[in-house]
N, C-alpha and C. Protein backbone atom coordinates (compact mmCIF):
# COMPACT_ATOMS: atom_id res chain seq x y z
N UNK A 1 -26.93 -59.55 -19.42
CA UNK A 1 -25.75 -60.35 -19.24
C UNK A 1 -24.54 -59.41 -19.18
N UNK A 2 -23.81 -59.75 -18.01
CA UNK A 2 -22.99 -58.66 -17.97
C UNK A 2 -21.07 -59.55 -18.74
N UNK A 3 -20.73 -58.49 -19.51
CA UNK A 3 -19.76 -59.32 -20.01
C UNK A 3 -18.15 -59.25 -19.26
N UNK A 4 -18.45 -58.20 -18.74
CA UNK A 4 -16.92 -57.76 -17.76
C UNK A 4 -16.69 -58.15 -16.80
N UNK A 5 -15.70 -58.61 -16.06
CA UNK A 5 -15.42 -58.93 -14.85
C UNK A 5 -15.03 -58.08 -13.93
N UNK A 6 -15.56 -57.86 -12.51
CA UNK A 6 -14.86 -56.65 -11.78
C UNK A 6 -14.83 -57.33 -10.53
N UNK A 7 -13.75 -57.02 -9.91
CA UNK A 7 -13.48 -57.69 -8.69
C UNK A 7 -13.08 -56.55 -7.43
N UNK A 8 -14.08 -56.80 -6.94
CA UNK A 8 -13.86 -55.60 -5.44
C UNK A 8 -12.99 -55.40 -4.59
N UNK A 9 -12.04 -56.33 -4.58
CA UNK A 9 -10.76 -55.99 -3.86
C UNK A 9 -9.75 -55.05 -4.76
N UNK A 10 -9.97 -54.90 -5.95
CA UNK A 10 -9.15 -53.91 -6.44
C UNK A 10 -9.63 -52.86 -7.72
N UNK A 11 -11.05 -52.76 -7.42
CA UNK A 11 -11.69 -51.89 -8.32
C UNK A 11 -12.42 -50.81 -7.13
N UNK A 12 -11.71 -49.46 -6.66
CA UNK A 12 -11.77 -48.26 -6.00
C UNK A 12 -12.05 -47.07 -6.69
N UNK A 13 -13.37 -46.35 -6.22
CA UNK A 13 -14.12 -45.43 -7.28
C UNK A 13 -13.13 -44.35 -6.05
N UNK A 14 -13.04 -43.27 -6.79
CA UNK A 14 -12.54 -41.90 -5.99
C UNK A 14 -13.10 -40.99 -6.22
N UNK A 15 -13.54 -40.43 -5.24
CA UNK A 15 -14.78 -39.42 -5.09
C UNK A 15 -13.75 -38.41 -5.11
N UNK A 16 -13.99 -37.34 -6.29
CA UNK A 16 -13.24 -35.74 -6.03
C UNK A 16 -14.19 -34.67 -6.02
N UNK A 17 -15.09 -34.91 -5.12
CA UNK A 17 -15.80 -33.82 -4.31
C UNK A 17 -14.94 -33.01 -3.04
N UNK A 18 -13.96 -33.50 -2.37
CA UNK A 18 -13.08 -33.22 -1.17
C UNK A 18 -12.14 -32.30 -2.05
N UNK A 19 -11.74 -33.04 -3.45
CA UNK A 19 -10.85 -32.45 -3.97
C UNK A 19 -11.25 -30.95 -4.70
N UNK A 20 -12.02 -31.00 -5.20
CA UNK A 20 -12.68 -29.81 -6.20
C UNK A 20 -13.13 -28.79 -5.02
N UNK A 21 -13.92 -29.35 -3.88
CA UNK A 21 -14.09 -27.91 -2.74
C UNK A 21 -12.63 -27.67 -2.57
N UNK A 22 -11.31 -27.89 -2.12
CA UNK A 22 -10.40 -27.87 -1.97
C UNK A 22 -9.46 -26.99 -2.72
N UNK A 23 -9.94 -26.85 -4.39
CA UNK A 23 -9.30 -26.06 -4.70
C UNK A 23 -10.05 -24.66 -5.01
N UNK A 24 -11.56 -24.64 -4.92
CA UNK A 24 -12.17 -23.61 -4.54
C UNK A 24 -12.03 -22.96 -3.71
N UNK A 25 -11.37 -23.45 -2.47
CA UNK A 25 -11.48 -22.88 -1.36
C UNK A 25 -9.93 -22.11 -1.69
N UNK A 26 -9.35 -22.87 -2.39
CA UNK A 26 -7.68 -22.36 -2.27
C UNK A 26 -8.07 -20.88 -3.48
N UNK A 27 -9.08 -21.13 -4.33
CA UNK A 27 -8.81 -20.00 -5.22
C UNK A 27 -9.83 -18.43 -4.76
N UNK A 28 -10.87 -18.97 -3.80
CA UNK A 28 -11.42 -17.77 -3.02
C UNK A 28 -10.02 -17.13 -2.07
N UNK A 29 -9.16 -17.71 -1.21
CA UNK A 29 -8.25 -17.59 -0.33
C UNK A 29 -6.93 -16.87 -0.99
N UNK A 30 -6.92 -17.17 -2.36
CA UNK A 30 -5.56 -16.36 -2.94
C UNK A 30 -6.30 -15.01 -3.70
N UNK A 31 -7.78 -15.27 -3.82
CA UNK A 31 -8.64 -14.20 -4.24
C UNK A 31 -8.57 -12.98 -3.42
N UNK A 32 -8.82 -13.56 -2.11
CA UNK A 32 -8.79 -12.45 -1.22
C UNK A 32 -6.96 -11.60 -1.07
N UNK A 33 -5.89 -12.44 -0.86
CA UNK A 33 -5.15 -11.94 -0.08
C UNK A 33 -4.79 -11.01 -1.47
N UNK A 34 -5.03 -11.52 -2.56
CA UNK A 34 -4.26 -10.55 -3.59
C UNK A 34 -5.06 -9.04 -3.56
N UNK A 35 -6.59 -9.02 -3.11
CA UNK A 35 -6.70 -7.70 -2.93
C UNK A 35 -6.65 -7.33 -1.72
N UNK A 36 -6.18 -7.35 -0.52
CA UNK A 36 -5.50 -7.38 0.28
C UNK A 36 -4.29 -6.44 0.54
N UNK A 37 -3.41 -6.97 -0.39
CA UNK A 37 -2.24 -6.64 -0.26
C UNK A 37 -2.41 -5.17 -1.48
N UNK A 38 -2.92 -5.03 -2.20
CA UNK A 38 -3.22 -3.62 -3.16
C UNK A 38 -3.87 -2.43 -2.56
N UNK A 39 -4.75 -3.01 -1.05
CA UNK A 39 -6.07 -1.78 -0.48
C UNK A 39 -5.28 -0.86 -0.32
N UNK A 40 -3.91 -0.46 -0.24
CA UNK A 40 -3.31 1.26 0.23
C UNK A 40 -3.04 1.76 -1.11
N UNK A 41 -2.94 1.10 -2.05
CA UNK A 41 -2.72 2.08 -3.12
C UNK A 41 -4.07 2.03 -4.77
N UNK A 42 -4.20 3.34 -4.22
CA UNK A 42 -5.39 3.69 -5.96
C UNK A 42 -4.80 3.51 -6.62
N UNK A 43 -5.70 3.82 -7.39
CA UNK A 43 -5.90 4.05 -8.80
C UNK A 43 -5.37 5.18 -9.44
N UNK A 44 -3.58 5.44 -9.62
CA UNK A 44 -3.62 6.71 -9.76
C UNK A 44 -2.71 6.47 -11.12
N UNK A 45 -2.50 7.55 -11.83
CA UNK A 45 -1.24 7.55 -12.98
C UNK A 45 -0.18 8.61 -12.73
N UNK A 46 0.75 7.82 -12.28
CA UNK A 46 1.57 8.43 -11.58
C UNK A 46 2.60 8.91 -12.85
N UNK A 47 3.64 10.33 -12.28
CA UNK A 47 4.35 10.97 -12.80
C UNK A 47 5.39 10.08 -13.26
N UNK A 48 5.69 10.51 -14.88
CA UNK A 48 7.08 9.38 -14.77
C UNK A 48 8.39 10.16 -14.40
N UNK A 49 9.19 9.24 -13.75
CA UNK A 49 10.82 9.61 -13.37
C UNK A 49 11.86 9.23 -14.23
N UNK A 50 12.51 9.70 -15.00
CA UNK A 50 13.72 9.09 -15.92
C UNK A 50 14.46 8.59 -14.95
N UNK A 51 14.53 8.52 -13.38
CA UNK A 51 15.61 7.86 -12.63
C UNK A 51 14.48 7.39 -11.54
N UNK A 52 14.39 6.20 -11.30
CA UNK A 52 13.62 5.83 -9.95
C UNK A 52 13.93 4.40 -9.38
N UNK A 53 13.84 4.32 -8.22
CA UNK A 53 13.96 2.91 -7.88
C UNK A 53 12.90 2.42 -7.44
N UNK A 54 13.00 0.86 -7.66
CA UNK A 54 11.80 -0.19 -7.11
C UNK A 54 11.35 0.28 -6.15
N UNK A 55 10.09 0.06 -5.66
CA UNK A 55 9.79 0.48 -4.41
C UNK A 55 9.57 -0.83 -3.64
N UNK A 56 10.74 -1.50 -2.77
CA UNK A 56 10.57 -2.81 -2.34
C UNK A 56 10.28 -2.51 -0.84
N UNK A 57 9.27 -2.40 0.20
CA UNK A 57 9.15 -1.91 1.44
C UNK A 57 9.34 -3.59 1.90
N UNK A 58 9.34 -2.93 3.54
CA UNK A 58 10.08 -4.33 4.52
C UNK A 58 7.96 -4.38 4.96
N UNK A 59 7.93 -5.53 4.32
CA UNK A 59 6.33 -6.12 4.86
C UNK A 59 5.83 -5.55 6.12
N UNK A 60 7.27 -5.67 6.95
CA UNK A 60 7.15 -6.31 8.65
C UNK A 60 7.02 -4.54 9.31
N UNK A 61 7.83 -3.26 8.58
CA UNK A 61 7.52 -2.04 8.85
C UNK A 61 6.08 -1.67 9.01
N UNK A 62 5.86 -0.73 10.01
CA UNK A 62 4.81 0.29 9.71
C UNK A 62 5.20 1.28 8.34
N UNK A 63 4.66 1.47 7.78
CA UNK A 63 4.93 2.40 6.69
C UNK A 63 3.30 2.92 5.96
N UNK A 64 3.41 4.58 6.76
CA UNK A 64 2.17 5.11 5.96
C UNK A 64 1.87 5.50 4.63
N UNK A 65 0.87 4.94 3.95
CA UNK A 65 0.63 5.30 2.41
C UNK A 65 -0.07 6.54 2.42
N UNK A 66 -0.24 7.34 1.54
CA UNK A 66 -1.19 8.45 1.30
C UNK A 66 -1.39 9.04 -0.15
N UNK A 67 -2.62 8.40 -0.72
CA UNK A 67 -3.11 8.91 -1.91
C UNK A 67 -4.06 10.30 -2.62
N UNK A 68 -3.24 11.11 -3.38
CA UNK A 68 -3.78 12.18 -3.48
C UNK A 68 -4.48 12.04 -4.90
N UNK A 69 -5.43 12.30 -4.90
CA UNK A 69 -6.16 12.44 -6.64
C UNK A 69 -6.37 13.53 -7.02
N UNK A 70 -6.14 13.68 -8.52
CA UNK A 70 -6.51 15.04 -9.38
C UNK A 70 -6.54 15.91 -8.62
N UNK A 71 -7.89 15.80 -8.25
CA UNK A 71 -8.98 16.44 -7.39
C UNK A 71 -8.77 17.33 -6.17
N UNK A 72 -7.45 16.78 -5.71
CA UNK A 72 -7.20 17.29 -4.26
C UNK A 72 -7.57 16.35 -3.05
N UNK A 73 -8.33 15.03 -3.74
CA UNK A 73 -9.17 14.43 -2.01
C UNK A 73 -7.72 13.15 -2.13
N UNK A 74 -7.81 13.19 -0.99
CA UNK A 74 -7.28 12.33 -0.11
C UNK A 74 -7.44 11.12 0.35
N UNK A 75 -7.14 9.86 0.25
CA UNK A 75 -7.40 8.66 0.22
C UNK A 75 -6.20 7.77 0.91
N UNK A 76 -6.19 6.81 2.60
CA UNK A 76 -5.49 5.89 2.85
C UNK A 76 -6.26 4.65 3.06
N UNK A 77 -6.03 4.15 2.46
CA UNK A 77 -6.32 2.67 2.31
C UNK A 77 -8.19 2.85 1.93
N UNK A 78 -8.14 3.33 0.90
CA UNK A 78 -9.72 3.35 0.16
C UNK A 78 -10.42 4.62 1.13
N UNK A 79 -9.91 4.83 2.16
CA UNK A 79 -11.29 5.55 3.08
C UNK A 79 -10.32 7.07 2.74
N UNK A 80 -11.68 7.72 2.72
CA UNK A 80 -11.48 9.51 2.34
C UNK A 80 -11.30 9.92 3.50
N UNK A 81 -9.74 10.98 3.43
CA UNK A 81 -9.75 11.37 4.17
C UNK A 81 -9.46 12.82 4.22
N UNK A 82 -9.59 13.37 3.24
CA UNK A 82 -9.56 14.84 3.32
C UNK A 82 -10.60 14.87 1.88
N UNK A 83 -11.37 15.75 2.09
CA UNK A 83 -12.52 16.06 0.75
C UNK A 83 -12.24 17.81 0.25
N UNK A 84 -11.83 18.05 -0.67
CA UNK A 84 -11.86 19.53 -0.67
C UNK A 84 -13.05 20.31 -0.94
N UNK A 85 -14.12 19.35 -1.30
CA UNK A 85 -15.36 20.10 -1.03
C UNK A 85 -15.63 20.03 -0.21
N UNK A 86 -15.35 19.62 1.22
CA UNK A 86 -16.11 19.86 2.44
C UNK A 86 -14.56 20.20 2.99
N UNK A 87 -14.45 21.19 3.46
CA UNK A 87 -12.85 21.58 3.69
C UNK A 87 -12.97 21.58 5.57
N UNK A 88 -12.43 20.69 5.67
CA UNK A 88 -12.54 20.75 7.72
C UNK A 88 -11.09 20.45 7.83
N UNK A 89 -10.19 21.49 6.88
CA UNK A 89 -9.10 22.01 7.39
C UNK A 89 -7.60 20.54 7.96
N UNK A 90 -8.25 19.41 6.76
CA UNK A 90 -7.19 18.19 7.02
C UNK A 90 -7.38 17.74 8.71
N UNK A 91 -8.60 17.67 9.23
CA UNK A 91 -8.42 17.39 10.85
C UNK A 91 -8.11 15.95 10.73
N UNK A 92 -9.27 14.97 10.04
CA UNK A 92 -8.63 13.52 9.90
C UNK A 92 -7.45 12.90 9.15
N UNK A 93 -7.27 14.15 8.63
CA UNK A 93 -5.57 13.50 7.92
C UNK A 93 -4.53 14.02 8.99
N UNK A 94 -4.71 14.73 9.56
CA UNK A 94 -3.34 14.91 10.89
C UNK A 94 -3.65 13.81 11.89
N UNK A 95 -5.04 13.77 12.26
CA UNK A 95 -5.25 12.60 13.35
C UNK A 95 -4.73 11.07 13.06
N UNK A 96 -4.81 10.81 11.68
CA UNK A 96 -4.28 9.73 10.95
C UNK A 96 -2.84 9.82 10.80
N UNK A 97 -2.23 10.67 10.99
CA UNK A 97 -0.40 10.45 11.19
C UNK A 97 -0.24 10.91 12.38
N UNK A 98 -0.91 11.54 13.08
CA UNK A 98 -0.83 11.60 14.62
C UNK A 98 -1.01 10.02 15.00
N UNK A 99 -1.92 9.22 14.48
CA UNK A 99 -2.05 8.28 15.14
C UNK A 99 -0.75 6.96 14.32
N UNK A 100 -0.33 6.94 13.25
CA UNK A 100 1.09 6.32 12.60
C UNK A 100 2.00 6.84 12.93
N UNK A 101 2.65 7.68 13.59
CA UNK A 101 3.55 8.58 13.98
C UNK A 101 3.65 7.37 15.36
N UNK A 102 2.66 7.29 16.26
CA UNK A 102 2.39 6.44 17.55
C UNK A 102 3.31 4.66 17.30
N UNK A 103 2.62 4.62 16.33
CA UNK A 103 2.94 2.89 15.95
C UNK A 103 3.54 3.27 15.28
N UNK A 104 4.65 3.87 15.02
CA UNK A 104 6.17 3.73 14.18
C UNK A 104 7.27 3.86 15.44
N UNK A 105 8.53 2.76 14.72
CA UNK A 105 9.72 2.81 14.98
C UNK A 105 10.20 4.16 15.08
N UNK A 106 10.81 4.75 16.51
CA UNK A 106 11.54 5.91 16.23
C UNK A 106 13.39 5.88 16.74
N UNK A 107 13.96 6.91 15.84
CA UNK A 107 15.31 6.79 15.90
C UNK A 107 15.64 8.08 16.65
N UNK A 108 16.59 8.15 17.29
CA UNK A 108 17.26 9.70 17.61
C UNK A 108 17.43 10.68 16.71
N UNK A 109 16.80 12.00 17.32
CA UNK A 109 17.54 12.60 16.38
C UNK A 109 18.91 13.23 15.90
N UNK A 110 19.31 12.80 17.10
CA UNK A 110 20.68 13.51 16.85
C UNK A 110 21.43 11.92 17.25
N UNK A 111 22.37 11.15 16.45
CA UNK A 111 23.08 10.10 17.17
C UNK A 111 23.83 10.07 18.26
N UNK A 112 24.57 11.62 17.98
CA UNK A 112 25.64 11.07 19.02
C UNK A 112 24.57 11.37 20.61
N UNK A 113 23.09 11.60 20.95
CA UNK A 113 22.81 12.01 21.93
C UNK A 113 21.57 10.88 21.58
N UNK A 114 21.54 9.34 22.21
CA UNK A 114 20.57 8.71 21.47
C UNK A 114 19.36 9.00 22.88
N UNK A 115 19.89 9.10 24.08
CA UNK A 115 18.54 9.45 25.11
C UNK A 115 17.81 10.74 24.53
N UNK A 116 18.15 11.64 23.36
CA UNK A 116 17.23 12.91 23.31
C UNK A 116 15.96 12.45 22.54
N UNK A 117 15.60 13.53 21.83
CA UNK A 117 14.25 14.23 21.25
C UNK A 117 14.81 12.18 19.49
N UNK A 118 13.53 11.95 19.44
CA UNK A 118 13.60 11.42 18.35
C UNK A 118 12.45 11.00 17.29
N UNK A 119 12.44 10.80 16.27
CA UNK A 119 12.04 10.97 15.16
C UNK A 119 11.21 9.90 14.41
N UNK A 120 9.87 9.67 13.88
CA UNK A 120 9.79 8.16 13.49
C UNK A 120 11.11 7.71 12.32
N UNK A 121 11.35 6.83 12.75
CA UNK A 121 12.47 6.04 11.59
C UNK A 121 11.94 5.99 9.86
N UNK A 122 10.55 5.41 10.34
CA UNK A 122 9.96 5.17 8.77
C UNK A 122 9.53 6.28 7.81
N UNK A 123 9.83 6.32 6.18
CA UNK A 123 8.75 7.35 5.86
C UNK A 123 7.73 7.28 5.54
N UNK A 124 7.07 8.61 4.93
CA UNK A 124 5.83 8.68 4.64
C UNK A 124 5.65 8.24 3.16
N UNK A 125 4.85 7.81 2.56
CA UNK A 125 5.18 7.38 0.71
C UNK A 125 3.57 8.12 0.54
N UNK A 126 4.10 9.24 -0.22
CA UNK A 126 2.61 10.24 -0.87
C UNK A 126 2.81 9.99 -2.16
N UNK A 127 1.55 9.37 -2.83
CA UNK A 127 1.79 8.69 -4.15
C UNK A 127 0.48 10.09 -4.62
N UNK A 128 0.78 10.28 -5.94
CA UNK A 128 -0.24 11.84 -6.27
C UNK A 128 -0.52 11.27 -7.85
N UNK A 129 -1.52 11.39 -8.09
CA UNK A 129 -2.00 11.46 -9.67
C UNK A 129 -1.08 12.62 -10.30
N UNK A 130 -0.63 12.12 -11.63
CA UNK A 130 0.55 12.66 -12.26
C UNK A 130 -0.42 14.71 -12.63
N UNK A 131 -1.31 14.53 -12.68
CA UNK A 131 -2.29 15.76 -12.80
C UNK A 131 -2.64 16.51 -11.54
N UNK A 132 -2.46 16.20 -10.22
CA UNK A 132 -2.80 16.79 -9.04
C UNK A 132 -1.75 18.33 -8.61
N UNK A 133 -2.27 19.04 -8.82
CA UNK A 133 -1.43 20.48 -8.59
C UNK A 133 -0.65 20.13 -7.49
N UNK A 134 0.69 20.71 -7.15
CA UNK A 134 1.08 20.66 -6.01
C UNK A 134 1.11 21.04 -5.21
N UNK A 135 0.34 21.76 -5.16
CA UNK A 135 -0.15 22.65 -3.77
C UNK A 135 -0.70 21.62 -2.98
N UNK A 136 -1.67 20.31 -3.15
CA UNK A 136 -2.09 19.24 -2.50
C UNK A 136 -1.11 18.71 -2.01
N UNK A 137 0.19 18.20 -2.59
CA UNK A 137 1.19 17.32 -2.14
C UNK A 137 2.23 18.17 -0.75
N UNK A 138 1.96 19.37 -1.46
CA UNK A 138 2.68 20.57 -0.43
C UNK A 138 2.32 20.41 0.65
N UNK A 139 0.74 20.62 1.13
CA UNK A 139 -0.30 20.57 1.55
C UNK A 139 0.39 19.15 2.69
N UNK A 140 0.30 18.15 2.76
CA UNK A 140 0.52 16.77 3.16
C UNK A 140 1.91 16.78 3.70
N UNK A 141 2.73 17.53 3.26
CA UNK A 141 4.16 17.40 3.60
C UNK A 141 4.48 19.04 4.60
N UNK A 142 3.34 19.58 4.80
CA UNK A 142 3.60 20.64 5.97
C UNK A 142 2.91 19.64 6.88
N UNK A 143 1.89 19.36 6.66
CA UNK A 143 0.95 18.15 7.77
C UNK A 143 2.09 17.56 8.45
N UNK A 144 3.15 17.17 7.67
CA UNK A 144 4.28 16.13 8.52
C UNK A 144 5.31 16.79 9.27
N UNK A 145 5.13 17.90 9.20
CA UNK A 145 6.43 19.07 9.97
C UNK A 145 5.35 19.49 11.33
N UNK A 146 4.51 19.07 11.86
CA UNK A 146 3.30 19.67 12.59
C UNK A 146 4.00 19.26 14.07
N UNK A 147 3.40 19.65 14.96
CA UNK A 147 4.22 19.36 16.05
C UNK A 147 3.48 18.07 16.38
N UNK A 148 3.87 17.02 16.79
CA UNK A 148 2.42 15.76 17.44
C UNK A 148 2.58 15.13 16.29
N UNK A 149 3.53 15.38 14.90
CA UNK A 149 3.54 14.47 13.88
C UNK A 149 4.84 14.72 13.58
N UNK A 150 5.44 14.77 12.94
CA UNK A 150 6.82 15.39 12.68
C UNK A 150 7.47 14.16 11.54
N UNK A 151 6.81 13.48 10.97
CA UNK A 151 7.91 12.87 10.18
C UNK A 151 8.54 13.80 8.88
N UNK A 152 9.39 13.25 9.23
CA UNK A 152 10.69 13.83 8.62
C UNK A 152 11.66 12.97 7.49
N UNK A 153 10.86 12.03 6.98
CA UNK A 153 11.38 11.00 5.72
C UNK A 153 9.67 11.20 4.99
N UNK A 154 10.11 11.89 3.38
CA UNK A 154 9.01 11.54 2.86
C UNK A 154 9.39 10.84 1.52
N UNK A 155 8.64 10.11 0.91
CA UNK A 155 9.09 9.51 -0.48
C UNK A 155 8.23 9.67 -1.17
N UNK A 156 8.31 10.12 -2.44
CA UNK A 156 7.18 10.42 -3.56
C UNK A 156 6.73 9.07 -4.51
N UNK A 157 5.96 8.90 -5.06
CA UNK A 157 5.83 7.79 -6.00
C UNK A 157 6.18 7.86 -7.21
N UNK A 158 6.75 7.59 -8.25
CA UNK A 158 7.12 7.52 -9.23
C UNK A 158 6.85 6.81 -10.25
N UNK A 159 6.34 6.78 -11.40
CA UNK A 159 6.58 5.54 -12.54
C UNK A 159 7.89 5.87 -13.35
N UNK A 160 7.98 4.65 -13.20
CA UNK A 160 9.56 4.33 -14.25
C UNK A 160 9.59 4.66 -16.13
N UNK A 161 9.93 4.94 -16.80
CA UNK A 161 9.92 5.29 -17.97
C UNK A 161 9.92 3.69 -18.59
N UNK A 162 9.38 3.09 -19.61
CA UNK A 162 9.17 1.66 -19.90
C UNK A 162 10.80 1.68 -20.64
N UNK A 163 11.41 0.23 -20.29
CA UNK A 163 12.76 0.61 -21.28
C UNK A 163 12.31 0.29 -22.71
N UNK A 164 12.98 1.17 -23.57
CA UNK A 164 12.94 1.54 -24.98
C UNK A 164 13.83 -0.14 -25.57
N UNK A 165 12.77 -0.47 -26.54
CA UNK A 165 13.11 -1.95 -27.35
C UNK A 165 14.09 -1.44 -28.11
N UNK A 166 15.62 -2.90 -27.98
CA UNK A 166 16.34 -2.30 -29.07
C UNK A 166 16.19 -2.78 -30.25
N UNK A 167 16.52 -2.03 -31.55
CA UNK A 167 16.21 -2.26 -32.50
C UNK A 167 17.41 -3.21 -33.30
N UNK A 168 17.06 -4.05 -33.78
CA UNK A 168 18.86 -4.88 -34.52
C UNK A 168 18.71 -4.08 -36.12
């Protein structure tokens, strides 16, 4: 004996199967883009700077990353590109700013003569494990004076010093 009354014009079951794939799908999709947007820069512990600024880049720029470890090897966007145990003399790390050098914005180099010789606009950002000798970073920043590459803006990476809590 059933004791309740239910009336079908206004008793509507709602299925949240549409809903629950829906937000799975939204949390694989923010899964991805967040590592995404991290693949150019390691894993490194970078040098601290008592003076540095944000590093806020324009999305919409070309702008080449280049990661140096301890080690000396070389890393843009996860893939090795210079190994110092197999030393072939940085060929794929020049071919790799030979080829960003191509797809960058370039400016004159001289203004008042804007038809001459000109320069990529963007720089280079060489981020180095706070332990990597500098002879590696040296190393990367003659690469950019090369003829067929020539950038001429480089920016180092920096960590900021944490600000110091004040005490009352």
């Amino acid at each position: 004996m059933k004791l309740t009354k239910t009336d079908p014009r206004t008793d509507n079951e709602m299925d949240m199967t549409p809903m629950i794939d829906i937000v799975f799908q939204l949390i694989i999709f923010f899964m991805l883009i967040t590592d995404m947007t991290t693949k150019e820069l390691e894993e490194l512990v970078l040098p601290i700077a008592e003076t540095a600024s944000p590093d806020k880049p324009n999305p919409d720029e070309i702008r080449p990353i280049v990661n140096i470890l301890s080690d000396g090897s070389i890393l843009v966007k996860a893939k090795l590109y210079y190994d110092p145990a197999n030393d072939d003399g940085y060929a794929e790390l020049k071919q790799y700013l030979s080829n960003m050098v191509r797809q960058m914005p370039r400016e004159p180099l001289d203004e008042t003569n804007p038809g001459g010789p000109s320069v990529p606009a963007n720089p280079l950002l060489i981020r180095a494990d706070q332990s990597t000798p500098f002879k590696h970073i040296q190393k990367v920043m003659e690469l950019c004076g090369l003829q067929g590459i020539q950038i001429w803006k480089v920016q180092l990476a920096a960590a900021e010093n944490a600000p110091e809590e004040e005490v009352e």
